[in-house]
Protein backbone atom coordinates (compact mmCIF):
# COMPACT_ATOMS: atom_id res chain seq x y z
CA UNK A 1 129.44 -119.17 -87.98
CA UNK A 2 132.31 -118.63 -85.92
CA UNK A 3 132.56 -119.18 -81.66
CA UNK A 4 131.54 -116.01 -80.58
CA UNK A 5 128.62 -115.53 -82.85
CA UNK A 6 127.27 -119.05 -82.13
CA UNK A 7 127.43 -117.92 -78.03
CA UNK A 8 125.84 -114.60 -79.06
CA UNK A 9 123.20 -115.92 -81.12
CA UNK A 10 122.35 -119.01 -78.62
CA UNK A 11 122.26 -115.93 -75.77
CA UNK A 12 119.66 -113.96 -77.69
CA UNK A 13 118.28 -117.19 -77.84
CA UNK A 14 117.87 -117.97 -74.21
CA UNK A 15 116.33 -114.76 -73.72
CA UNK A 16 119.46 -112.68 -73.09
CA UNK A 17 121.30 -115.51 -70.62
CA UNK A 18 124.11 -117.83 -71.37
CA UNK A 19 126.02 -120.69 -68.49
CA UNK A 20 129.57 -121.96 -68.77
CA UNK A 21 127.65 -125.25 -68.60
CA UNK A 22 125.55 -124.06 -71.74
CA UNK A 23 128.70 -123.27 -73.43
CA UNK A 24 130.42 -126.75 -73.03
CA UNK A 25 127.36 -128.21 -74.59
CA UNK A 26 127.66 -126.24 -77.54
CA UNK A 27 131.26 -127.77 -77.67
CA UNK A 28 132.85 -124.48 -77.51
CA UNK A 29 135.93 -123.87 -75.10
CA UNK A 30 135.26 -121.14 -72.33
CA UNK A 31 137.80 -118.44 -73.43
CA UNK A 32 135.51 -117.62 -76.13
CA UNK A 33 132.74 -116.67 -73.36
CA UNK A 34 135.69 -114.53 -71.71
CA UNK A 35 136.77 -113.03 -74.42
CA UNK A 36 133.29 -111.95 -75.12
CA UNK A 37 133.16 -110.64 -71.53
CA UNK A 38 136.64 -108.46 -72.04
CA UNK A 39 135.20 -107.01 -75.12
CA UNK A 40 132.06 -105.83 -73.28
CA UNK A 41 129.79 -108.01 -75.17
CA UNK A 42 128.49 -109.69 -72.11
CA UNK A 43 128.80 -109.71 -68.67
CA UNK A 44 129.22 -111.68 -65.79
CA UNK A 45 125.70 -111.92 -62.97
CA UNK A 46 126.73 -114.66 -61.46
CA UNK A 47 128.82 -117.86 -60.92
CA UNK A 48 128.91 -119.31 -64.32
CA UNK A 49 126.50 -117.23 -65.23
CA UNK A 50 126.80 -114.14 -68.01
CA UNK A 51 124.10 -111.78 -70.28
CA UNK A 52 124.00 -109.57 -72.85
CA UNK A 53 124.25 -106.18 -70.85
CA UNK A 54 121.02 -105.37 -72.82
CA UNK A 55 119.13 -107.83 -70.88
CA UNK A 56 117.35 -107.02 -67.12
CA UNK A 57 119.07 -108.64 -64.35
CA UNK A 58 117.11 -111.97 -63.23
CA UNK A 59 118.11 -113.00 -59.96
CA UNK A 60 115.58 -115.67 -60.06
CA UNK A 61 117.26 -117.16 -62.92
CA UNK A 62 120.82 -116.14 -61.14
CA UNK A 63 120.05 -118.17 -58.02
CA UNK A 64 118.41 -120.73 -59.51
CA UNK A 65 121.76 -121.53 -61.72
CA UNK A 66 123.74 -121.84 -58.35
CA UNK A 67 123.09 -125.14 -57.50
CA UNK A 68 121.10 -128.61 -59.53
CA UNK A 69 119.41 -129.05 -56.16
CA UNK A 70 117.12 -126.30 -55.28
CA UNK A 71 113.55 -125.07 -55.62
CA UNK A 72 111.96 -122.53 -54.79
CA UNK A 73 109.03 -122.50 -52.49
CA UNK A 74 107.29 -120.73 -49.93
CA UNK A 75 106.68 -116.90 -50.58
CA UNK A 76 108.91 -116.94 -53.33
CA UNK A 77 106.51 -119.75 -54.98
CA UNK A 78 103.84 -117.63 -54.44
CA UNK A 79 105.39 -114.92 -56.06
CA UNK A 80 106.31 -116.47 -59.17
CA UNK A 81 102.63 -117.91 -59.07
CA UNK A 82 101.33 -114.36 -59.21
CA UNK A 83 99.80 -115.46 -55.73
CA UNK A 84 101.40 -112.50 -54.04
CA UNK A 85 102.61 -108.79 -54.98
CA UNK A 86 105.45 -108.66 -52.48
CA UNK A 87 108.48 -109.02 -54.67
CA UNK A 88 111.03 -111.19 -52.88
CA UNK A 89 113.79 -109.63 -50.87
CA UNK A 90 114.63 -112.83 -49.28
CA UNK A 91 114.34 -115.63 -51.35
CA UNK A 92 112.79 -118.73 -50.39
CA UNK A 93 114.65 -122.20 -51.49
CA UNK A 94 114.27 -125.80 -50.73
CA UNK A 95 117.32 -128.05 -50.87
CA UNK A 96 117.69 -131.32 -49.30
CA UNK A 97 118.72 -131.78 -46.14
CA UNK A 98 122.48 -133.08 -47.33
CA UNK A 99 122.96 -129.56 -49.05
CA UNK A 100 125.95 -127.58 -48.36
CA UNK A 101 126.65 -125.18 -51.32
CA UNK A 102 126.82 -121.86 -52.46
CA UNK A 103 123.41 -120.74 -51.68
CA UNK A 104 123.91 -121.52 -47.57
CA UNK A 105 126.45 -118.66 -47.58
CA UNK A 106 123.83 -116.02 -49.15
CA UNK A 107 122.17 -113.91 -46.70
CA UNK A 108 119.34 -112.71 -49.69
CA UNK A 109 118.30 -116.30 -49.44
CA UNK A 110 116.28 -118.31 -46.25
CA UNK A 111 116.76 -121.78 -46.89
CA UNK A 112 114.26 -124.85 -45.99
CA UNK A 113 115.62 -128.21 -45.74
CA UNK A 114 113.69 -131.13 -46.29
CA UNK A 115 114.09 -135.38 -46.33
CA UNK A 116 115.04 -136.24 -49.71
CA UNK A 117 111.74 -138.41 -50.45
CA UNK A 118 109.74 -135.08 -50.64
CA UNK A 119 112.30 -132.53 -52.17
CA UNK A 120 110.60 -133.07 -55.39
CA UNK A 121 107.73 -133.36 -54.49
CA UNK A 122 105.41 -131.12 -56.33
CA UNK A 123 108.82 -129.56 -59.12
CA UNK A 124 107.96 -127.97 -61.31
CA UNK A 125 109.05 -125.51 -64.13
CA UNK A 126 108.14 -122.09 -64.18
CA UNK A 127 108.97 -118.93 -66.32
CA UNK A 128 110.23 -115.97 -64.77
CA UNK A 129 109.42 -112.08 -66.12
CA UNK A 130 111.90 -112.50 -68.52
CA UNK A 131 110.58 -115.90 -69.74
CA UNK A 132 113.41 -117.71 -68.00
CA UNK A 133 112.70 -121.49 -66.28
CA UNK A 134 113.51 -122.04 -62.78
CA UNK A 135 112.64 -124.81 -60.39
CA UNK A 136 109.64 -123.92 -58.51
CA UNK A 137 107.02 -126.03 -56.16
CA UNK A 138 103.29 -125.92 -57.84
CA UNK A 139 100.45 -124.61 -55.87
CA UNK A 140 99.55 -127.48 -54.10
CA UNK A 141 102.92 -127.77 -52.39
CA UNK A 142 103.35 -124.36 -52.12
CA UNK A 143 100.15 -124.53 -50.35
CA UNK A 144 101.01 -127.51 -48.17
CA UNK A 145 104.66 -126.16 -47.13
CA UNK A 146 102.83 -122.36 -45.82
CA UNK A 147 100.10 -124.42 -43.79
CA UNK A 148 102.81 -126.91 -42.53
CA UNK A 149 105.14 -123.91 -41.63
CA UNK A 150 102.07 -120.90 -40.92
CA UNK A 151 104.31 -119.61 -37.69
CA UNK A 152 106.77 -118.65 -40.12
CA UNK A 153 104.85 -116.94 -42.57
CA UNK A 154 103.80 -113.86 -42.67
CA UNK A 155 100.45 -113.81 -41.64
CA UNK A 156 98.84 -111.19 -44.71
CA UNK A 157 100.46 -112.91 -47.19
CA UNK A 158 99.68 -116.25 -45.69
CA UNK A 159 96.02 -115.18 -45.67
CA UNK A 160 95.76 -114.01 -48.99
CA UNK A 161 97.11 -116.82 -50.72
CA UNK A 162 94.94 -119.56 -49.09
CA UNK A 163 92.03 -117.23 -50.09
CA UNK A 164 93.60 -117.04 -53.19
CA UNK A 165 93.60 -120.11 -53.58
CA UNK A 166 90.17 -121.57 -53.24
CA UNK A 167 89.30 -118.85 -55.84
CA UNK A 168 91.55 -120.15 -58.56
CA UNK A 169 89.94 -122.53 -61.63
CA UNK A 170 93.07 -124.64 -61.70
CA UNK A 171 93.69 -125.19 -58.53
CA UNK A 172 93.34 -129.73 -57.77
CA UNK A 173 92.17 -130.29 -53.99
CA UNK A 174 93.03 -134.46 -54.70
CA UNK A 175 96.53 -133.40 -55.57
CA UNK A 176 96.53 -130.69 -52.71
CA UNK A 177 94.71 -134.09 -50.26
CA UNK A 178 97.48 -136.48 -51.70
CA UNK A 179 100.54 -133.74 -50.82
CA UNK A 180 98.57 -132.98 -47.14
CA UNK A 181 98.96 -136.82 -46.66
CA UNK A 182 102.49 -137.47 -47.93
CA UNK A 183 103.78 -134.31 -45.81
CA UNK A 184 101.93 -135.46 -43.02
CA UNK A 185 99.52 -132.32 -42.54
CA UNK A 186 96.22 -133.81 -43.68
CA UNK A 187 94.31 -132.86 -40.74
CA UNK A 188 94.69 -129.42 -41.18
CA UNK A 189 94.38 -128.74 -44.86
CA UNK A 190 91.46 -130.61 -44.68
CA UNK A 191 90.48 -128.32 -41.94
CA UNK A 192 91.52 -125.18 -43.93
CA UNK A 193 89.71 -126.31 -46.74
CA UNK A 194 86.73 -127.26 -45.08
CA UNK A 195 86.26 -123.35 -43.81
CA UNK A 196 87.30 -121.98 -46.89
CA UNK A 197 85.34 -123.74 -49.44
């Protein structure tokens, strides 16, 4: 199998998305992946980032390939937690507080920075609509950060995912107690908890 089909066939592969990082690892020099690009064969989202034009655009996936050191979090968690219907115009992402990339330029994005010792906190993997990963807090910290930060929310969506919330079989109120603690808001989850469940 020759360069290009290898890139092709590992795109299909990756449910329609390729990275110039991907490409490297497949120990496959770059000018293959722009070549591919000249010839129409696939097309450039983002930075180091290409599909097959076949494929929807993901900008989940997009933004999440812009830097090793983000997560997303807040309404955007909730979001890709099916914990809200509002489909993100603003994205919500966590970086440390030492960040200074890409993603501090883009006004589609409102960034959070947090102390190192709880940026991962709570990662996790999740699948976008087009069965993509992308860093993503779990409930519990999602859960944690929009209590910790409720004057920023909005309030309806605030509401409906802490009611939400209580409602849902896999939610884990020791994990949510142990977050509370760590992010130093265990007085009032346990409060919100208390009139909720």
């Amino acid at each position: 199998m020759d360069n290009y089909n290898k890139i092709l066939n590992y795109t299909k592969k990756n449910n329609g998305y390729i990275t110039v990082d991907e490409v490297k690892k497949l120990k496959i020099n770059k000018t293959f992946l722009y070549n591919l690009v000249n010839k129409n064969k696939l097309e450039k989202v983002g930075t180091g980032v290409y599909k097959l034009p076949e494929y929807p655009i993901d900008n989940f996936y997009i933004l999440s390939k812009c830097s090793k050191r983000m997560c997303y979090s807040y309404a955007t968690a909730l979001y890709l937690h099916n914990m809200s219907d509002r489909i993100p115009i603003i994205y919500d992402i966590t970086v440390p507080y030492n960040y200074n990339g890409s993603l501090s330029k883009n006004s589609n994005i409102s960034l959070r920075y947090v102390k190192e010792d709880i940026f991962e906190l709570g990662m996790t993997n999740m699948k976008t609509i087009n069965e993509l990963n992308v860093k993503c807090y779990d409930l519990e910290r999602t859960i944690c950060d929009i209590i910790k930060d409720k004057n920023r929310m909005d309030i309806e969506i605030y509401s409906k995912a802490l009611k939400e919330y209580v409602k849902r079989k896999d939610k884990d109120i020791f994990k949510l107690a142990k977050y509370a603690k760590k992010l130093g808001i265990e007085k009032e989850v346990i409060e919100i908890m208390e009139v909720l469940l």
